[in-house]
Protein backbone atom coordinates (compact mmCIF):
# COMPACT_ATOMS: atom_id res chain seq x y z
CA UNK A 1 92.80 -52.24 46.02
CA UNK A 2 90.28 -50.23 48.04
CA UNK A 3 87.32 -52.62 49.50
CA UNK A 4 84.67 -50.87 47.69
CA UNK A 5 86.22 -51.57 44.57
CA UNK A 6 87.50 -55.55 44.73
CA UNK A 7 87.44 -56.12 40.75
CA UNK A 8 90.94 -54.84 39.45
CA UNK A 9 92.35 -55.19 36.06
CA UNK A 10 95.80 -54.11 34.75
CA UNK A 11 96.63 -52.86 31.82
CA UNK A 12 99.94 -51.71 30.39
CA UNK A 13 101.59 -50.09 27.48
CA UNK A 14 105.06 -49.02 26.09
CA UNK A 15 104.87 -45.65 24.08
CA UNK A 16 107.94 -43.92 22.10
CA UNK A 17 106.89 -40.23 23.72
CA UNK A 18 108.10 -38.33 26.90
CA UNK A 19 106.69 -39.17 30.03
CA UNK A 20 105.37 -35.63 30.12
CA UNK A 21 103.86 -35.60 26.33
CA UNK A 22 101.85 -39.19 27.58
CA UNK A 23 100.87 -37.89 30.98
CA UNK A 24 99.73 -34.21 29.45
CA UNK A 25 97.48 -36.13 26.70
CA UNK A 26 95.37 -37.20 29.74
CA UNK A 27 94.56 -33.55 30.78
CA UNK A 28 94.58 -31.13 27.80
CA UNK A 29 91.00 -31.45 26.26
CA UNK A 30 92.12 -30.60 22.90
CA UNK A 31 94.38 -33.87 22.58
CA UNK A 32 91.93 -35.88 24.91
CA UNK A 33 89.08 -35.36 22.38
CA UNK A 34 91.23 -36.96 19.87
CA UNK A 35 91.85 -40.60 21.84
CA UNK A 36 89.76 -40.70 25.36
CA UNK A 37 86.79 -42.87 24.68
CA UNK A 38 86.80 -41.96 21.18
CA UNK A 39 85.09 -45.17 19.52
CA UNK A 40 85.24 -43.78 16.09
CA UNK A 41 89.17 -43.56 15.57
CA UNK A 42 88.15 -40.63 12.76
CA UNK A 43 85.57 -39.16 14.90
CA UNK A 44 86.29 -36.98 17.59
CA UNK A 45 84.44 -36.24 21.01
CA UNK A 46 81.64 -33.92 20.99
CA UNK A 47 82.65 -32.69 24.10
CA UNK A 48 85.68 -32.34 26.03
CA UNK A 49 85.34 -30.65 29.26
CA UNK A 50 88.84 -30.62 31.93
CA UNK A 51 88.98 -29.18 35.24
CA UNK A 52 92.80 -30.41 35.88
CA UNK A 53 93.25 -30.32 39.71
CA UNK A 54 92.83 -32.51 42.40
CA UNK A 55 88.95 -32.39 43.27
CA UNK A 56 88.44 -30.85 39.46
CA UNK A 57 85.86 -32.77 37.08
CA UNK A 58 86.16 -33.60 33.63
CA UNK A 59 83.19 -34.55 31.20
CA UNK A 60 84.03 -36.31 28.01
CA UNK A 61 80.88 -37.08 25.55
CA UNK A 62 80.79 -39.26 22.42
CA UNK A 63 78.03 -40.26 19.59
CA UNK A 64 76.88 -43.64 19.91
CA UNK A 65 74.20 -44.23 17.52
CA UNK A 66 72.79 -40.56 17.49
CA UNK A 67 73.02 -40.54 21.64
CA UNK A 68 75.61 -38.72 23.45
CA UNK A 69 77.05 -40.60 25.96
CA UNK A 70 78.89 -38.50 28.45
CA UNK A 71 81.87 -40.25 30.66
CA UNK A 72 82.44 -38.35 34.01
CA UNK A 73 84.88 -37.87 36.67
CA UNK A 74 86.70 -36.32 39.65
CA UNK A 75 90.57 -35.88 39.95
CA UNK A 76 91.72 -37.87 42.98
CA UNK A 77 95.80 -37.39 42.68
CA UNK A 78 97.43 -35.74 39.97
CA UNK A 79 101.44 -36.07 40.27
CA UNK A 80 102.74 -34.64 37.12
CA UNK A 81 104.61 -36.68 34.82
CA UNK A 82 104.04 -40.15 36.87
CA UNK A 83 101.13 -40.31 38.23
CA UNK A 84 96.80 -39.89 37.72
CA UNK A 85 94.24 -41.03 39.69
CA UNK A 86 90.52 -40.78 39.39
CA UNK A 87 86.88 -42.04 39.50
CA UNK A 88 85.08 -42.49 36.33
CA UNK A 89 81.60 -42.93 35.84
CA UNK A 90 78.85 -43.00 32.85
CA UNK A 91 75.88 -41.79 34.13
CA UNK A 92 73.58 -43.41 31.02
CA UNK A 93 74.77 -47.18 32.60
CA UNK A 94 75.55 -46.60 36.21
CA UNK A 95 75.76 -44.32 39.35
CA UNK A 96 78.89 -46.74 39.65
CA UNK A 97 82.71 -44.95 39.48
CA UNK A 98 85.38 -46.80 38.75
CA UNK A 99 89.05 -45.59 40.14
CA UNK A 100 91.79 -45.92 37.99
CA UNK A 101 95.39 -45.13 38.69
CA UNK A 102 97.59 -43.94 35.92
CA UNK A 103 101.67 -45.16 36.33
CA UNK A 104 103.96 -43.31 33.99
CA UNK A 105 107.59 -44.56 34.53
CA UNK A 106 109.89 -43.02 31.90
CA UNK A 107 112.39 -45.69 30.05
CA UNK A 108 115.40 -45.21 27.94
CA UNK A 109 113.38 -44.21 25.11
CA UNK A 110 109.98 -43.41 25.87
CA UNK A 111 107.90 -44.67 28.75
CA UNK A 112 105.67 -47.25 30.44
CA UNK A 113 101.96 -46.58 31.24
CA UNK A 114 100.46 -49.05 33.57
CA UNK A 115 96.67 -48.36 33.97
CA UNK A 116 94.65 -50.04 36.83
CA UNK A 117 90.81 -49.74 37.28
CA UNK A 118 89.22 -50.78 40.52
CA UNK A 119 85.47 -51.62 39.69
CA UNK A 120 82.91 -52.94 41.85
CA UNK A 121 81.82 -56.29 42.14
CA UNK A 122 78.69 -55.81 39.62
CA UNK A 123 80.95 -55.40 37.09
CA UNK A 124 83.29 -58.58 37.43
CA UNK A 125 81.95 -60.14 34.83
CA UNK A 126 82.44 -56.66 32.45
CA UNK A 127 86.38 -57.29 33.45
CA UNK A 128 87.83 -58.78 30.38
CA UNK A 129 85.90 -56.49 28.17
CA UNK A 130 86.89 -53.62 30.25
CA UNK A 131 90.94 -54.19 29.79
CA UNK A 132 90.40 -54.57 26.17
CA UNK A 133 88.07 -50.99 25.80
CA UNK A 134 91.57 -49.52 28.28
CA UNK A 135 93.81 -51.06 26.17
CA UNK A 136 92.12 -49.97 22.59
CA UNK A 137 92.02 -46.69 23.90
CA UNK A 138 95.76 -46.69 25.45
CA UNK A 139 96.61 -47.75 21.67
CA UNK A 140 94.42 -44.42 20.46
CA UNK A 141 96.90 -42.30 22.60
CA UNK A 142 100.12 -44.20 21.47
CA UNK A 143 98.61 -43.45 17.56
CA UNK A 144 97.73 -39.52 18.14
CA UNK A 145 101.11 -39.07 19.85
CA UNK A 146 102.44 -40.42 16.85
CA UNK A 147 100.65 -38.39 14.28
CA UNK A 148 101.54 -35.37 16.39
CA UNK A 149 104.93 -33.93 17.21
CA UNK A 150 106.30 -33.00 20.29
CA UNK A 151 104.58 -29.25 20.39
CA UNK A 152 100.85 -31.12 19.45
C-alpha cells in the first residue's frame, strides 16, 4: 500500500475462463464496453477508448441519467496474463486516482482474479460501497465471458 493511497480494499473472484481470456477482457475495448463500469447490464458504454501499454490511457464513458460520465486512466504495469496495474479517476467527482492492481493466478480450471484499489483517505468512508461497485462489475466480466466463447 503506497502512502498516498492508505484506504485499500480487496476484492476477489473465481471465473471458469483462461487466465488470458480474463486478463485480455481488461484491455480490448470491444469486450470492455460490454462489462467495465457498465451500470446498465443491457446497455453498453458509449465510449470505449484503450491505449494498452504501460504509460497508455484508456477512457471509458457511460449514461447516467442523460450525462456521460467518463472513467479515466493511465497503465502503470501490464504483465500479460497475471498481472494489471493502474490509476483510475472520474473527472465529474474527483481529481482523485485510485490504483488498483489486477492478480490473475490461473487454477485447475479457470482462474482467480484478486482486485485491490488503493484510494485516498477522502474516500474511506466510500470503501464498502466501492468493493461492492468492483465486485458487481467483476461479476459483469465473469457473465460476458460466459455468453461469449473462447474467440469473443
Amino acid at each position: 500500500m503506497s502512502d498516498s493511497h492508505p484506504v485499500k480494499l480487496t476484492v476477489t473472484h473465481r471465473f471458469k475462463a483462461s487466465a488470458e481470456r480474463v486478463f485480455d477482457a481488461w484491455l480490448d475495448p470491444q469486450k470492455a464496453r460490454h462489462w467495465f463500469f457498465v451500470t446498465n447490464e443491457d446497455t453498453p458504454l458509449v465510449r470505449s477508448e484503450v491505449d494498452a501499454r504501460v504509460g497508455g490511457r484508456f477512457c471509458f464513458s457511460d449514461l447516467r441519467d442523460g450525462a456521460e460520465v467518463e472513467h479515466m486512466g493511465e497503465y502503470l504495469e501490464i504483465d500479460r496474463p497475471r498481472r494489471l496495474v493502474f490509476l483510475l479517476t472520474v473527472p465529474q467527482y474527483s481529481t482523485d486516482s485510485d490504483r488498483v492492481t489486477v492478480e490473475i493466478v490461473p487454477q485447475e480450471t479457470g482462474c482467480e482474479l484478486t482486485l485491490t484499489a488503493e484510494m485516498m483517505p477522502a474516500w474511506a468512508e466510500y470503501k464498502d460501497r466501492t468493493a461492492k461497485g468492483w465486485s458487481g462489475l467483476l461479476k459483469g466480466l465473469d457473465a460476458l465471458l460466459e455468453r461469449t466463447d473462447e474467440r469473443g
